[in-house]
PDB file of N, CA and C in Angstrom:
ATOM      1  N   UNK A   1       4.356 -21.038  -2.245  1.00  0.00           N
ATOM      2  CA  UNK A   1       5.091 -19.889  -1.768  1.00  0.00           C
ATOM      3  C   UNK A   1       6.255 -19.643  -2.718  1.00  0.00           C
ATOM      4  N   UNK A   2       6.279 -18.359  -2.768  1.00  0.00           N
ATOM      5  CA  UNK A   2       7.468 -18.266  -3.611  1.00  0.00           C
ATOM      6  C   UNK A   2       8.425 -16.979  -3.008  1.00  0.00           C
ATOM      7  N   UNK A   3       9.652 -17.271  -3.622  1.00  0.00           N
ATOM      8  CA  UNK A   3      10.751 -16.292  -2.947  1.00  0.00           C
ATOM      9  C   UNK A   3      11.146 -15.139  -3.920  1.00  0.00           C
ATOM     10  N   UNK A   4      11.148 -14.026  -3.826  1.00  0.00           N
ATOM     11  CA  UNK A   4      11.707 -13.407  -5.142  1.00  0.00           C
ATOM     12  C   UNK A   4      13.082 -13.660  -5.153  1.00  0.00           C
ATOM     13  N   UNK A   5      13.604 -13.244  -6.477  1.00  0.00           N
ATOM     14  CA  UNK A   5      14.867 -13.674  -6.827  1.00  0.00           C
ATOM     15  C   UNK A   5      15.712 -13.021  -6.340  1.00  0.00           C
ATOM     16  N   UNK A   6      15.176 -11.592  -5.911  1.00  0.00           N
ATOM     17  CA  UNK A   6      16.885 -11.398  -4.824  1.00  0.00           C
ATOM     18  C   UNK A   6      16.207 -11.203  -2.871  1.00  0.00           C
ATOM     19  N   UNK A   7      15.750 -12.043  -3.001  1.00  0.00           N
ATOM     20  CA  UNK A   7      15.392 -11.997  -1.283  1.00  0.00           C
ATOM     21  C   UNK A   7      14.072 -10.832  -0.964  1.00  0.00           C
ATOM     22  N   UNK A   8      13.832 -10.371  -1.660  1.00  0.00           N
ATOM     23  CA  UNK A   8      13.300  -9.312  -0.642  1.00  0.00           C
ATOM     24  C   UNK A   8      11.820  -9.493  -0.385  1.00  0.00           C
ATOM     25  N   UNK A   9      11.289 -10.511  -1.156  1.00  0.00           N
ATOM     26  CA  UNK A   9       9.942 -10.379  -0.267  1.00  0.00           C
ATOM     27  C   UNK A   9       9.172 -11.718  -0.443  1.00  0.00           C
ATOM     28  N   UNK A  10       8.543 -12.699  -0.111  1.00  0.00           N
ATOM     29  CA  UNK A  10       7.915 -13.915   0.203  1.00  0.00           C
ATOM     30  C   UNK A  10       6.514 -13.837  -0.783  1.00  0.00           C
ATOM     31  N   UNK A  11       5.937 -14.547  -1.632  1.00  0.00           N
ATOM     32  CA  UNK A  11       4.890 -14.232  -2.086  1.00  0.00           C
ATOM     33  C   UNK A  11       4.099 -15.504  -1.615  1.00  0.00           C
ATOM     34  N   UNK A  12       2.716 -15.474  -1.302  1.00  0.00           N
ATOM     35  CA  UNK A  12       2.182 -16.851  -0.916  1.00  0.00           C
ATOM     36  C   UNK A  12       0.862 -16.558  -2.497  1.00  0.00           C
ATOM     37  N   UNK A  13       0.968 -17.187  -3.479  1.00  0.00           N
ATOM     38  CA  UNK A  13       0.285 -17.338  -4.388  1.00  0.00           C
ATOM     39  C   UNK A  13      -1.352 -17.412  -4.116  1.00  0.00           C
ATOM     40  N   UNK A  14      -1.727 -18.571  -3.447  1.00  0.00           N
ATOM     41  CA  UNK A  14      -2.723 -19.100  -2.798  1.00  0.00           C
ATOM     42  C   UNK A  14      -3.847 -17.578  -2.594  1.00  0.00           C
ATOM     43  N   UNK A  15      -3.171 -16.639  -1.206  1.00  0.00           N
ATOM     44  CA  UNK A  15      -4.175 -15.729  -0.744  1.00  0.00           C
ATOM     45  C   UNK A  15      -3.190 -14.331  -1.183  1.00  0.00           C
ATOM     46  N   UNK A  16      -2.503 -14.304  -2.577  1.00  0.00           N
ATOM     47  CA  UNK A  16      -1.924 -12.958  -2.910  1.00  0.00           C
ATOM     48  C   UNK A  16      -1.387 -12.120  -1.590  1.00  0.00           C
ATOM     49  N   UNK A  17      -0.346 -12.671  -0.961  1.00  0.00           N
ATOM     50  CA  UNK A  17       0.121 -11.704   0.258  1.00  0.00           C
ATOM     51  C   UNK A  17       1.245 -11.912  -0.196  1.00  0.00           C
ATOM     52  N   UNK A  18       2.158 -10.404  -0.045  1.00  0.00           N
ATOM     53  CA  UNK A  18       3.481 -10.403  -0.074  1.00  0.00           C
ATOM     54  C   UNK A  18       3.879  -9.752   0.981  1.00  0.00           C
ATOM     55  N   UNK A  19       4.978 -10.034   1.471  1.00  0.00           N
ATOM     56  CA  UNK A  19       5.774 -10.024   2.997  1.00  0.00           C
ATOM     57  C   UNK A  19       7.255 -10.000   2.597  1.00  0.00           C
ATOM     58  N   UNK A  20       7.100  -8.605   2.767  1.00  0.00           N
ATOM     59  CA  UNK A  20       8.864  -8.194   2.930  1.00  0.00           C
ATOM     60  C   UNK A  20       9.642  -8.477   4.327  1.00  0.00           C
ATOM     61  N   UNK A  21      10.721  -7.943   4.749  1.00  0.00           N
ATOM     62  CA  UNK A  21      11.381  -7.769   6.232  1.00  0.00           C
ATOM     63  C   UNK A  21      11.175  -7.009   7.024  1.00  0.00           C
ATOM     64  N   UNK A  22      10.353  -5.639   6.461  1.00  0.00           N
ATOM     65  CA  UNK A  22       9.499  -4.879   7.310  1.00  0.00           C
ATOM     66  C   UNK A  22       8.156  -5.541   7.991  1.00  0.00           C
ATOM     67  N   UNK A  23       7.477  -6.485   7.446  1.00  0.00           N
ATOM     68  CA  UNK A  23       6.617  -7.092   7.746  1.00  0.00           C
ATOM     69  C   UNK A  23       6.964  -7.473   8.910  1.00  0.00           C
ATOM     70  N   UNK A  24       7.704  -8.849   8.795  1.00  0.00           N
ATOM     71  CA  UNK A  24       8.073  -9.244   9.855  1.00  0.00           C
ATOM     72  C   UNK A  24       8.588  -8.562  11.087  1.00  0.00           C
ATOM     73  N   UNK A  25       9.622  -7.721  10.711  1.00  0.00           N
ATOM     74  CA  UNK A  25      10.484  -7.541  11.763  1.00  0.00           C
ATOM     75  C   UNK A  25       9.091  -5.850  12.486  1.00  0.00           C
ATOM     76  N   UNK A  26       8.480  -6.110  11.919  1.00  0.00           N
ATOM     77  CA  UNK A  26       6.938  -5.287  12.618  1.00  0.00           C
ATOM     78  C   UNK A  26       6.583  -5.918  13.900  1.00  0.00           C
ATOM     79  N   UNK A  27       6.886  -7.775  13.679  1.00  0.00           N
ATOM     80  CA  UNK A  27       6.091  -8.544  14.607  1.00  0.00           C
ATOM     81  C   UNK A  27       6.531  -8.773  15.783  1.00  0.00           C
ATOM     82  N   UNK A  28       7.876  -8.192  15.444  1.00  0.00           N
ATOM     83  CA  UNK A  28       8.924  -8.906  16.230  1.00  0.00           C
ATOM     84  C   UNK A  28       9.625  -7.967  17.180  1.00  0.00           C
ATOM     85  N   UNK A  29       9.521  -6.738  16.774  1.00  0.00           N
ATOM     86  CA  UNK A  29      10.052  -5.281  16.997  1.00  0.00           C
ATOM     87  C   UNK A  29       9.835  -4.036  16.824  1.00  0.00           C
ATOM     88  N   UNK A  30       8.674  -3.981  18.144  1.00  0.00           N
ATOM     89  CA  UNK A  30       7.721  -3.151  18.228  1.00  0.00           C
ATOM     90  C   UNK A  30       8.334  -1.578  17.839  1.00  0.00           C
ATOM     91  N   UNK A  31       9.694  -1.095  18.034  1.00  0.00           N
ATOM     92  CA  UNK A  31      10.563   0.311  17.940  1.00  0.00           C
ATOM     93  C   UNK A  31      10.539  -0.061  15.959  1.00  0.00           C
ATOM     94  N   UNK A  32      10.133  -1.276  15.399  1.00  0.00           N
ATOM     95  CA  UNK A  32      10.451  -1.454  14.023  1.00  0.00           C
ATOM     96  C   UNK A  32       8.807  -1.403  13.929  1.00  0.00           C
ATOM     97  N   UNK A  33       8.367  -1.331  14.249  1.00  0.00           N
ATOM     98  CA  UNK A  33       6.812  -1.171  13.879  1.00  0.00           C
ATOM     99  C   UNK A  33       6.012  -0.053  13.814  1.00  0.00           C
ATOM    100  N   UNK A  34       6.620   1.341  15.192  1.00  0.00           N
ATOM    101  CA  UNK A  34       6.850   2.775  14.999  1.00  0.00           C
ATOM    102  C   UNK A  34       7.448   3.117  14.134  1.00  0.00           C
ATOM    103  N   UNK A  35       8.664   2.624  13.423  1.00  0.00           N
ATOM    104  CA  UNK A  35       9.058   3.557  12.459  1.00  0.00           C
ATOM    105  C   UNK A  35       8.593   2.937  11.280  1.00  0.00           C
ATOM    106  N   UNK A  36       8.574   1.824  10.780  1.00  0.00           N
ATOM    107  CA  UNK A  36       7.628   1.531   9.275  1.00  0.00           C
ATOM    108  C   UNK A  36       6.305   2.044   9.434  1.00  0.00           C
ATOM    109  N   UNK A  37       6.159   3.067  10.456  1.00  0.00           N
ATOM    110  CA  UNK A  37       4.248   3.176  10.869  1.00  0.00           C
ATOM    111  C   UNK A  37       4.409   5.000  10.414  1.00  0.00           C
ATOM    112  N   UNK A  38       5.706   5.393  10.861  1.00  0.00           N
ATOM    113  CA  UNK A  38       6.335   6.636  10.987  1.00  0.00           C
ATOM    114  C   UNK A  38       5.815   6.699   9.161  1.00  0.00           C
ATOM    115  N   UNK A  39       7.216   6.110   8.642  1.00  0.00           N
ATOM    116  CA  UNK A  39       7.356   6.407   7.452  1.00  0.00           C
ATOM    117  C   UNK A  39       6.355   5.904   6.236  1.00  0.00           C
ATOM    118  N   UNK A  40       5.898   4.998   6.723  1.00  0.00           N
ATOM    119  CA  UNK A  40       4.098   5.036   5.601  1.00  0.00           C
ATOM    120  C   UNK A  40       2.907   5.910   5.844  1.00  0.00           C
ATOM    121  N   UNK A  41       3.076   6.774   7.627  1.00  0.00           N
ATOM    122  CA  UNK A  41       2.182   8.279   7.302  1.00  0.00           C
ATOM    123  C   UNK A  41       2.859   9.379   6.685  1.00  0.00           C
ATOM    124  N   UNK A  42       4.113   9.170   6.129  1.00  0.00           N
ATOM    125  CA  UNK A  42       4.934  10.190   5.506  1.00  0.00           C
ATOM    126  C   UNK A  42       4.581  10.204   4.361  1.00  0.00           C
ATOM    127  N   UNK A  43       4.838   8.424   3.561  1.00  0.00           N
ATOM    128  CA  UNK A  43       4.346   8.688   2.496  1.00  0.00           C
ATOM    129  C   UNK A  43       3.215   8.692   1.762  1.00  0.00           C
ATOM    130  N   UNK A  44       2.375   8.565   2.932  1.00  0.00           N
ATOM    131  CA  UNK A  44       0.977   8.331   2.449  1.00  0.00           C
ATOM    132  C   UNK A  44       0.385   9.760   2.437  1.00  0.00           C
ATOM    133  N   UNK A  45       1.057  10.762   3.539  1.00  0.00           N
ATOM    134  CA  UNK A  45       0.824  12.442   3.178  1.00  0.00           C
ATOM    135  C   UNK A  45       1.700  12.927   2.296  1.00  0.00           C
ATOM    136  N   UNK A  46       2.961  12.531   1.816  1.00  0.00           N
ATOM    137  CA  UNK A  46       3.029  12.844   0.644  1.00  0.00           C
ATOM    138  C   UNK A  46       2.286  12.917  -1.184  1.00  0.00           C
ATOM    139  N   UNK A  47       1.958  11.266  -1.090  1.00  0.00           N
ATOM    140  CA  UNK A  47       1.369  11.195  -2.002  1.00  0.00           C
ATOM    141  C   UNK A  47      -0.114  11.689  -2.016  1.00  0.00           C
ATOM    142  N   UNK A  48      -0.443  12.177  -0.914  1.00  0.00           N
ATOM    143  CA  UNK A  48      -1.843  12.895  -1.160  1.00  0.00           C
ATOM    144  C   UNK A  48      -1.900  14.173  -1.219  1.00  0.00           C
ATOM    145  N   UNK A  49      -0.948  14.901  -1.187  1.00  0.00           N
ATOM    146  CA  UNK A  49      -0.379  16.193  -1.802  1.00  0.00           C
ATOM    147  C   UNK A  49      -0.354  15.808  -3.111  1.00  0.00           C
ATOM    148  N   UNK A  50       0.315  15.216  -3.760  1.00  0.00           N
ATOM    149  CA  UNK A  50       0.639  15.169  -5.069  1.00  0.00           C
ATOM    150  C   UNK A  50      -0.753  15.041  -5.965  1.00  0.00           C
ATOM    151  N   UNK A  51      -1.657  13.909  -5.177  1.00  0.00           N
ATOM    152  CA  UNK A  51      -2.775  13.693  -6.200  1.00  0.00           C
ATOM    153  C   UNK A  51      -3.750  14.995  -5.832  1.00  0.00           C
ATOM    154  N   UNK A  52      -3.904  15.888  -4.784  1.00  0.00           N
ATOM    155  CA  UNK A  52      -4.736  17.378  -4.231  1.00  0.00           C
ATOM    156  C   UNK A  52      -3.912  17.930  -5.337  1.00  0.00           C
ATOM    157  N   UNK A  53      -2.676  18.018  -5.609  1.00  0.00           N
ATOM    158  CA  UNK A  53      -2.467  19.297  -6.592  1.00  0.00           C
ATOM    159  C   UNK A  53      -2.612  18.892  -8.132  1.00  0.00           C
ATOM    160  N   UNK A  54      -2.761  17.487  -8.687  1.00  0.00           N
ATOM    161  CA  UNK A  54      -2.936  17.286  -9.679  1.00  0.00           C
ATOM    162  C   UNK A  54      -4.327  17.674 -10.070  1.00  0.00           C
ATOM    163  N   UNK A  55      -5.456  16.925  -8.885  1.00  0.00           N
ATOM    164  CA  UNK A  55      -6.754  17.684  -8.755  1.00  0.00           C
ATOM    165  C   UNK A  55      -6.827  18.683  -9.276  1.00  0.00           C
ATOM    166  N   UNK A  56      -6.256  19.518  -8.388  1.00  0.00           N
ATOM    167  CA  UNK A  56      -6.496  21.025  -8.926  1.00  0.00           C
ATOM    168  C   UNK A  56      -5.875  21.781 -10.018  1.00  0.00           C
ATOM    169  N   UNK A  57      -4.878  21.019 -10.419  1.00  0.00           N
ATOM    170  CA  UNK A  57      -4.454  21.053 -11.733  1.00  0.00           C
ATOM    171  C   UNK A  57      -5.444  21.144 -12.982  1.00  0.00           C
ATOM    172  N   UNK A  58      -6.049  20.597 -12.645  1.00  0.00           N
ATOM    173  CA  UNK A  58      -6.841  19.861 -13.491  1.00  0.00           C
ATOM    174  C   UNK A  58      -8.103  19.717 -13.480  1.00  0.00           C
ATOM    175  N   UNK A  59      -8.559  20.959 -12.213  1.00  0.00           N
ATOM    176  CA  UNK A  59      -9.737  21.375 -11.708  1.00  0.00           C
ATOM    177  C   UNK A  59     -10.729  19.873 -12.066  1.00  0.00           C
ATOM    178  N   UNK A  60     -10.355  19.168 -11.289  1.00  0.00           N
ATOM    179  CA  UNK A  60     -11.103  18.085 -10.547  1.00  0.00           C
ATOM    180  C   UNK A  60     -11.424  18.233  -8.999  1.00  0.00           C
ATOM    181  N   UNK A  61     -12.758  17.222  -8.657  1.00  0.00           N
ATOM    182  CA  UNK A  61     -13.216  16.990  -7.262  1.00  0.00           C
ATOM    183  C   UNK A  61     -12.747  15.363  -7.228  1.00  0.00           C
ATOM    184  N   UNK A  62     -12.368  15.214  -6.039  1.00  0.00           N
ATOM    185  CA  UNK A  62     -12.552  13.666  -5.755  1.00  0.00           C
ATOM    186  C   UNK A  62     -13.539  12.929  -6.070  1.00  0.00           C
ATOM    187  N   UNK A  63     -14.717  13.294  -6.346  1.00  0.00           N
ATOM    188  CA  UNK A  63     -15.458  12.199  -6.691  1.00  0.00           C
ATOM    189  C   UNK A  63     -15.617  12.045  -7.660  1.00  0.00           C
ATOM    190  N   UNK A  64     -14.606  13.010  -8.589  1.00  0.00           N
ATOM    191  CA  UNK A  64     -14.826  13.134 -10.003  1.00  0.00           C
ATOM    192  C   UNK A  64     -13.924  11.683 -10.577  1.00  0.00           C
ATOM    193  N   UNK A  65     -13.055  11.348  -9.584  1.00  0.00           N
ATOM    194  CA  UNK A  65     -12.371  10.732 -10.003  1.00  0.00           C
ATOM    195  C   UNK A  65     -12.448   9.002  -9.691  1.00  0.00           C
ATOM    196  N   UNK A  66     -13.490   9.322  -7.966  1.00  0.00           N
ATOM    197  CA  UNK A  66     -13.539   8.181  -7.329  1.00  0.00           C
ATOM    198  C   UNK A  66     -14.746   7.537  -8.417  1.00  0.00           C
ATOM    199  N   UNK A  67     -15.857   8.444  -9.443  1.00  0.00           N
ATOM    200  CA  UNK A  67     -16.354   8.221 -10.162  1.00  0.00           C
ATOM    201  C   UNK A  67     -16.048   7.505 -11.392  1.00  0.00           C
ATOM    202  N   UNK A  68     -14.960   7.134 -11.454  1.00  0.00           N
ATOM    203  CA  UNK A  68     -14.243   7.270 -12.657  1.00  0.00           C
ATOM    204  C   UNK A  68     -13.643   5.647 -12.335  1.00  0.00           C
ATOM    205  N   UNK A  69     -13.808   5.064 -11.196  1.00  0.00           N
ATOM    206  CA  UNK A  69     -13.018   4.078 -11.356  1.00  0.00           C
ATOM    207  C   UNK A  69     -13.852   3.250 -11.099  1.00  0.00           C
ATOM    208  N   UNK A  70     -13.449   1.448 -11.666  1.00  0.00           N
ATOM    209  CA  UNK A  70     -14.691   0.278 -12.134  1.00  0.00           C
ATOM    210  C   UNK A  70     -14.985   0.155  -9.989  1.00  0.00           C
ATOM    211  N   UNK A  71     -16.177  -0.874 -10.337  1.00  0.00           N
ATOM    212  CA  UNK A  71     -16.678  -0.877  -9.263  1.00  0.00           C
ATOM    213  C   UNK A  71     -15.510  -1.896  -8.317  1.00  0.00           C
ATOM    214  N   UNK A  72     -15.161  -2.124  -6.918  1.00  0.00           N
ATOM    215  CA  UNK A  72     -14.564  -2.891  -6.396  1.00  0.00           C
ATOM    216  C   UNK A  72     -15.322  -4.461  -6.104  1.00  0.00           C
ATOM    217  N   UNK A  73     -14.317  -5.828  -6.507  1.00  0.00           N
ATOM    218  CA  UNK A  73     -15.038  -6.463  -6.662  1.00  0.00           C
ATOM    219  C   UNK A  73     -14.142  -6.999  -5.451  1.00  0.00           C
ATOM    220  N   UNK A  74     -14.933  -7.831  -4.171  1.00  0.00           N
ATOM    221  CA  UNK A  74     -13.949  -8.277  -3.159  1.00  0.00           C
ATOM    222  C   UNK A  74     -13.723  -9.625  -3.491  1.00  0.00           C
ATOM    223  N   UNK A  75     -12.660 -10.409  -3.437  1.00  0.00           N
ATOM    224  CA  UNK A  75     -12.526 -11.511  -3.759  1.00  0.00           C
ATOM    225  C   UNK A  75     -12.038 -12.521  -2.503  1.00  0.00           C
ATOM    226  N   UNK A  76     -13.208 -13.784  -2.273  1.00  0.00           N
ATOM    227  CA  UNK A  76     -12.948 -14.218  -1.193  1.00  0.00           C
ATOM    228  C   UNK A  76     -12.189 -15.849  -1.557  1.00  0.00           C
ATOM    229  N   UNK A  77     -11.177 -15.635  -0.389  1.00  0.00           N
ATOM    230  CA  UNK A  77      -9.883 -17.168  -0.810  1.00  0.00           C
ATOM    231  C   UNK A  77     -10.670 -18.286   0.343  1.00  0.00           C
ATOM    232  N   UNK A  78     -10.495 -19.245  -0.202  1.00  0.00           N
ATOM    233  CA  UNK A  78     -11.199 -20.359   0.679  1.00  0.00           C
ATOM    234  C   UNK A  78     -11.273 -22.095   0.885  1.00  0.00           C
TER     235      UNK A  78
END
């Protein structure tokens, strides 16, 4: 396990998980689990605006792109 150097997030090497204080305090504090839930559908509809208008920027389709990337390889810890 490792700590980053200024506190902010826990790394466990072993199974690649990192765990900030939002993590936790998710587990712990359900009114903290609505709003980190709030603000990652914010930015998760933000950033999918951004990549729809680059698309079309650039007169691409999504699969033009989902085409475009190597195959996913799942990697199992054990």
């Amino acid at each position: 396990m490792i700590i980053a150097e200024d506190g902010s997030y826990i790394h466990w090497l072993a199974v690649d998980i990192h765990l900030d204080i939002a993590a936790f305090l998710s587990v712990i504090e359900p009114a903290a689990k609505q709003k980190f839930a709030a603000i990652k559908l914010k930015h998760d509809h933000i950033f999918g605006q951004a990549i729809a208008s680059l698309r079309k920027q650039h007169q691409l389709r999504q699969s033009d792109i989902i085409a475009g990337l190597p195959p996913y390889k799942h990697t199992s810890y054990g």
